[in-house]
PDB file of N, CA and C in Angstrom:
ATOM      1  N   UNK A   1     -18.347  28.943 -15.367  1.00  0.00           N
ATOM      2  CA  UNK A   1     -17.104  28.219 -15.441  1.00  0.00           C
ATOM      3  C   UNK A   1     -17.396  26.755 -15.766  1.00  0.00           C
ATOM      4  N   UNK A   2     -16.644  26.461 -16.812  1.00  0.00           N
ATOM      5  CA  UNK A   2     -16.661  24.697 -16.911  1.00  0.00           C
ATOM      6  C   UNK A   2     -15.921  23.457 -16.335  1.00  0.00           C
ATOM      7  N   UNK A   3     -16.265  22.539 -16.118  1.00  0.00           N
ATOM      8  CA  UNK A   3     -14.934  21.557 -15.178  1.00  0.00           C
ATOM      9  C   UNK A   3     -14.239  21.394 -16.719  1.00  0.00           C
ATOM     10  N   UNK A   4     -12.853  21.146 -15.949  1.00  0.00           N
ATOM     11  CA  UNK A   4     -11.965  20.468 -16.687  1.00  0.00           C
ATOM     12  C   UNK A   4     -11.904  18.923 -16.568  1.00  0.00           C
ATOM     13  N   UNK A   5     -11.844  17.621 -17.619  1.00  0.00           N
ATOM     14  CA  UNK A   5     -11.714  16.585 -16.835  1.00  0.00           C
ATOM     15  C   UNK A   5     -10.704  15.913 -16.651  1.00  0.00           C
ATOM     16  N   UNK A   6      -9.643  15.247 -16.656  1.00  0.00           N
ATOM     17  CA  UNK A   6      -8.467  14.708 -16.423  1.00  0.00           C
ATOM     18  C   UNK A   6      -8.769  13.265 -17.738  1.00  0.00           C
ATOM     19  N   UNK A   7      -7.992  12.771 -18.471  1.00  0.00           N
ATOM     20  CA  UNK A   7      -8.726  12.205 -19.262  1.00  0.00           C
ATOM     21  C   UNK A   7      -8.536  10.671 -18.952  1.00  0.00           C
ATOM     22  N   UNK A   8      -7.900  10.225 -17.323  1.00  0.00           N
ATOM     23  CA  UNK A   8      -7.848   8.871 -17.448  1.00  0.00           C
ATOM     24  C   UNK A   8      -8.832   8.349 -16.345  1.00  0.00           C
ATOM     25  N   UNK A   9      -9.662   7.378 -16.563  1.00  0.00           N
ATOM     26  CA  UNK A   9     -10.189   7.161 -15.180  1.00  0.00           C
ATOM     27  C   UNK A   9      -9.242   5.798 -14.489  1.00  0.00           C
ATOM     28  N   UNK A  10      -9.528   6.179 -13.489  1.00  0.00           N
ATOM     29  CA  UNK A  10      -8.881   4.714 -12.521  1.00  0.00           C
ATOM     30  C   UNK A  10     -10.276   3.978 -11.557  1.00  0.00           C
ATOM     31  N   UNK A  11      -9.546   2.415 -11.369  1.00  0.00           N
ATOM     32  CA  UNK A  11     -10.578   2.014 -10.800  1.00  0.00           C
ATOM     33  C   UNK A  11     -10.976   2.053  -8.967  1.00  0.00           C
ATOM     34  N   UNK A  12      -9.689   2.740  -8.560  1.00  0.00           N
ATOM     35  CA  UNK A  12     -10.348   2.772  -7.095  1.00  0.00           C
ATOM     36  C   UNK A  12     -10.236   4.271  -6.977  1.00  0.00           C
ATOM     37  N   UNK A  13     -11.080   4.612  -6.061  1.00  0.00           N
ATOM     38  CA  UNK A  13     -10.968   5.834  -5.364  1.00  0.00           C
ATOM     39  C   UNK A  13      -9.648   6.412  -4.854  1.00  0.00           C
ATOM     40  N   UNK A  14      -8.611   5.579  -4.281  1.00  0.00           N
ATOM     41  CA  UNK A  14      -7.358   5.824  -3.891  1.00  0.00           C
ATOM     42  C   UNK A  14      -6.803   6.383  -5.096  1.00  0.00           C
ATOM     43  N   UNK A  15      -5.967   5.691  -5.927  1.00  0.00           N
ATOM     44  CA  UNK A  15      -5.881   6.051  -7.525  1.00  0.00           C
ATOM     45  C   UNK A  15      -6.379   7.511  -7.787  1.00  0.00           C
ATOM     46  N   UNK A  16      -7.668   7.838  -7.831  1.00  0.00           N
ATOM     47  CA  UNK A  16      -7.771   9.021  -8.282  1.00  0.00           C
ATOM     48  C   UNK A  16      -7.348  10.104  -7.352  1.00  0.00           C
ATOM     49  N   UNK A  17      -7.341   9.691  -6.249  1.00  0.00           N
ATOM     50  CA  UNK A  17      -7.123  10.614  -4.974  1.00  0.00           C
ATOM     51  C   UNK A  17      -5.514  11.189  -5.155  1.00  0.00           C
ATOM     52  N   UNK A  18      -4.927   9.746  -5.465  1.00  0.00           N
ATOM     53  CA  UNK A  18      -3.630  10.305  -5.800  1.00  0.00           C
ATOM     54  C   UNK A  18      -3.121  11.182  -6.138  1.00  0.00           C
ATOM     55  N   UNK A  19      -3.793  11.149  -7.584  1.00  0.00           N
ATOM     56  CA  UNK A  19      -3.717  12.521  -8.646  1.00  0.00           C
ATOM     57  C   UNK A  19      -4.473  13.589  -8.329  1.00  0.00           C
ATOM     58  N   UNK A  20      -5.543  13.692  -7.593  1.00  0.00           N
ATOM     59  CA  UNK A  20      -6.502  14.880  -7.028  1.00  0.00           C
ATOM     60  C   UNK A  20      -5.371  15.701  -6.503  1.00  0.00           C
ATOM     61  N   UNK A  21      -4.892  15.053  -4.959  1.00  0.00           N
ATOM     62  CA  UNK A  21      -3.234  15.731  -4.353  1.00  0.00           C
ATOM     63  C   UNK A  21      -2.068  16.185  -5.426  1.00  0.00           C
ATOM     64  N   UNK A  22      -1.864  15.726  -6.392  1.00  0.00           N
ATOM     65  CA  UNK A  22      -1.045  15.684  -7.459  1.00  0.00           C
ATOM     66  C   UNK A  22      -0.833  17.338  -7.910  1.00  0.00           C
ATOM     67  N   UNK A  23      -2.385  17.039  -8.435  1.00  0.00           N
ATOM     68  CA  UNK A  23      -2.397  18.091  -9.160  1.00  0.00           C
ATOM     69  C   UNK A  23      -2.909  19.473  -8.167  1.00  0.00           C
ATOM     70  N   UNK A  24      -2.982  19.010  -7.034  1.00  0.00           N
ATOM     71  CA  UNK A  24      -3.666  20.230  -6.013  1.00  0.00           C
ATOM     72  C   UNK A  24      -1.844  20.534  -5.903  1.00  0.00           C
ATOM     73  N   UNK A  25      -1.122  20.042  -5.541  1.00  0.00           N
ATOM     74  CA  UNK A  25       0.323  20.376  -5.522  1.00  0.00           C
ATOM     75  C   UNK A  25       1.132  20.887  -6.219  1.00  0.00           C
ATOM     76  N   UNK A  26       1.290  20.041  -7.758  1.00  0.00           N
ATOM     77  CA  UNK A  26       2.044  20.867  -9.051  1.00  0.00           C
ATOM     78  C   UNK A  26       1.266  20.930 -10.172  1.00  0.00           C
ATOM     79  N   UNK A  27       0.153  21.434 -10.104  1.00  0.00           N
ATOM     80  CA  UNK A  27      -0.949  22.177 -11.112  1.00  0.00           C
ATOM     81  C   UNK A  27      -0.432  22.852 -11.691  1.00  0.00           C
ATOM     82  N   UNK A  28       0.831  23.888 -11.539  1.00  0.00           N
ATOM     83  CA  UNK A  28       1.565  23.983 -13.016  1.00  0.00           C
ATOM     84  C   UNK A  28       2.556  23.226 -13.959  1.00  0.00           C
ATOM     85  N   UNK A  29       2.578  21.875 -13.580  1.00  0.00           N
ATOM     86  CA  UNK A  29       3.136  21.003 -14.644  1.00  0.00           C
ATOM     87  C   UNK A  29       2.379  20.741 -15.639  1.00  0.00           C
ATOM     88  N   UNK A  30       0.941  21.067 -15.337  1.00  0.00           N
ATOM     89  CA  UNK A  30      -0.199  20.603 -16.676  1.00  0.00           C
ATOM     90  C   UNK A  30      -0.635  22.747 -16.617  1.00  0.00           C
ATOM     91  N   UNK A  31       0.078  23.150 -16.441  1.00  0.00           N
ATOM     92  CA  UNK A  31      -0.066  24.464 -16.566  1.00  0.00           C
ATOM     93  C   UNK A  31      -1.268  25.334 -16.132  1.00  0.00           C
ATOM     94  N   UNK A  32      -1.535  24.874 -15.145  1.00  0.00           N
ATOM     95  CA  UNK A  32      -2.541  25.386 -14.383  1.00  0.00           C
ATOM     96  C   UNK A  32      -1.725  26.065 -13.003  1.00  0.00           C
ATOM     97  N   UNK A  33      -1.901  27.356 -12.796  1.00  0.00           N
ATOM     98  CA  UNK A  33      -1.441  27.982 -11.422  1.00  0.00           C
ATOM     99  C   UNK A  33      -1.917  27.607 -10.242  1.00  0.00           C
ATOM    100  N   UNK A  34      -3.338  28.438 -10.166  1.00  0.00           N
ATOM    101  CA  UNK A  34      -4.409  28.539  -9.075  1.00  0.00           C
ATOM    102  C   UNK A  34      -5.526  28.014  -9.495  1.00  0.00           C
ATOM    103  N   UNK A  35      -5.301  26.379  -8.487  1.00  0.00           N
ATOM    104  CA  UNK A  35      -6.999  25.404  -9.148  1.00  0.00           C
ATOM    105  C   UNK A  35      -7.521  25.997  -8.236  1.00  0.00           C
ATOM    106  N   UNK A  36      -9.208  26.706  -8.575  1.00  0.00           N
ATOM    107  CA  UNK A  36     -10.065  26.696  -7.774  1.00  0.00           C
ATOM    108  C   UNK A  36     -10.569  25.420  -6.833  1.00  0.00           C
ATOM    109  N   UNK A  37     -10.689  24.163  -7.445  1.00  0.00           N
ATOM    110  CA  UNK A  37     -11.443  23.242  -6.898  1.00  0.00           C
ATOM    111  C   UNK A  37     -10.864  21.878  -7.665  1.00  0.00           C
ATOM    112  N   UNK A  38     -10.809  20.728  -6.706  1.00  0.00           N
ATOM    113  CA  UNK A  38     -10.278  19.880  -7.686  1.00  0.00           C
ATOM    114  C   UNK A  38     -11.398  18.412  -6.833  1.00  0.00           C
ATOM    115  N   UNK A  39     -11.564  17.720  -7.526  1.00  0.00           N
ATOM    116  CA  UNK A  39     -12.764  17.046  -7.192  1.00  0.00           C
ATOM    117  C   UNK A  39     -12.760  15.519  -7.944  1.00  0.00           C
ATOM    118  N   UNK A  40     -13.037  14.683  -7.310  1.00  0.00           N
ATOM    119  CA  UNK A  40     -13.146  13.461  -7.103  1.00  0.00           C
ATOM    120  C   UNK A  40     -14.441  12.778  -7.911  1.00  0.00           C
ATOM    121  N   UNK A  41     -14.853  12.665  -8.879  1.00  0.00           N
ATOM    122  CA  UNK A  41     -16.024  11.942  -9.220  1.00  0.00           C
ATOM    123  C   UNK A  41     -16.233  10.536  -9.499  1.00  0.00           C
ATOM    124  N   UNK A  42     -17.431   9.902  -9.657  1.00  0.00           N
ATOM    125  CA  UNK A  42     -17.495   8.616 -10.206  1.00  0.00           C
ATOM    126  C   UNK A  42     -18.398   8.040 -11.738  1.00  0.00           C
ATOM    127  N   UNK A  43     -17.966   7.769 -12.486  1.00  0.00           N
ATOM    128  CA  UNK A  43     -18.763   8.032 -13.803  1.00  0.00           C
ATOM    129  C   UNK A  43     -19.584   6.594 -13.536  1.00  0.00           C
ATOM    130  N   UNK A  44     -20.126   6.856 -14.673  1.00  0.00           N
ATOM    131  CA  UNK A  44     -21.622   5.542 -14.959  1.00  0.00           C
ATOM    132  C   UNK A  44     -21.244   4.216 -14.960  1.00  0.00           C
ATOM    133  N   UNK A  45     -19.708   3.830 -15.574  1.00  0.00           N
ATOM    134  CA  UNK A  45     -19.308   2.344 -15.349  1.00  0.00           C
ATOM    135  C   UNK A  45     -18.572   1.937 -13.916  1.00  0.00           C
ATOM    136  N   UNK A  46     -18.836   3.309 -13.228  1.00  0.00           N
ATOM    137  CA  UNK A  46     -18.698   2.657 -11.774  1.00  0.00           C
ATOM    138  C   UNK A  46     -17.094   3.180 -11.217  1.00  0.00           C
ATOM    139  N   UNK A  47     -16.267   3.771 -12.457  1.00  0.00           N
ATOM    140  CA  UNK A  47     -14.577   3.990 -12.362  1.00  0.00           C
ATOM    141  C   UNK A  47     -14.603   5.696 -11.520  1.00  0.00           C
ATOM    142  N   UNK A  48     -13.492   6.277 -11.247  1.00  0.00           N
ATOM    143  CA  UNK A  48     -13.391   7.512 -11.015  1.00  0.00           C
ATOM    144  C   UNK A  48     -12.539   8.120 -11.672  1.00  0.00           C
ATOM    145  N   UNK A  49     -12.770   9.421 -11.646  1.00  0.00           N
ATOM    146  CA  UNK A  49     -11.733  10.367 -12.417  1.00  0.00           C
ATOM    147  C   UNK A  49     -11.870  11.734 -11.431  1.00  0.00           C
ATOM    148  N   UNK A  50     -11.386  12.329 -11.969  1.00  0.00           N
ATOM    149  CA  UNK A  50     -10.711  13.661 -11.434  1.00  0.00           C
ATOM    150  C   UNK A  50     -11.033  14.761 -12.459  1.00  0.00           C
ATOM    151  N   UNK A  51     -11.661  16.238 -11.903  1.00  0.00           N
ATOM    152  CA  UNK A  51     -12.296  17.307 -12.425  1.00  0.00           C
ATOM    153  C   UNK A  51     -11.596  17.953 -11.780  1.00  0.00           C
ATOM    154  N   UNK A  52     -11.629  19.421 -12.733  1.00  0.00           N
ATOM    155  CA  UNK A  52     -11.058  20.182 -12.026  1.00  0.00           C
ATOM    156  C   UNK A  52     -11.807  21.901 -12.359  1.00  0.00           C
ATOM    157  N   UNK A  53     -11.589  23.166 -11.267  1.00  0.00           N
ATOM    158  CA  UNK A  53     -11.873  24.011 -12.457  1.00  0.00           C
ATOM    159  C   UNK A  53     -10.827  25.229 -12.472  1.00  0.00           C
ATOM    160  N   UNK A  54      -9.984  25.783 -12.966  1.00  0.00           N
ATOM    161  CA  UNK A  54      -9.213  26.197 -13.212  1.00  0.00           C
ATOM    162  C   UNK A  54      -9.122  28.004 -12.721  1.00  0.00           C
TER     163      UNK A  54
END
């Protein structure tokens, strides 16, 4: 299975957390039913984003 990535990063952890809950909640507005896993990362310039795997 591959992650999915969310394509915006934000700069605090809160911010992404937001949307982590977001999409753990109405994951079928971006048409996803049943997320297996939805996950919090931090990329190389230090920002976070949001993975997911479907």
């Amino acid at each position: 299975m591959n992650w999915i990535y969310f394509a915006k990063l934000f700069r605090t952890r809160f911010q992404a957390g937001c949307l982590a809950k977001r999409l753990e909640q109405d994951g079928w507005i971006y048409g996803y039913h049943d997320l297996q896993l939805v996950e919090i990362y931090r990329s190389r310039k230090g920002k976070y984003g949001v993975r997911f795997l479907p």
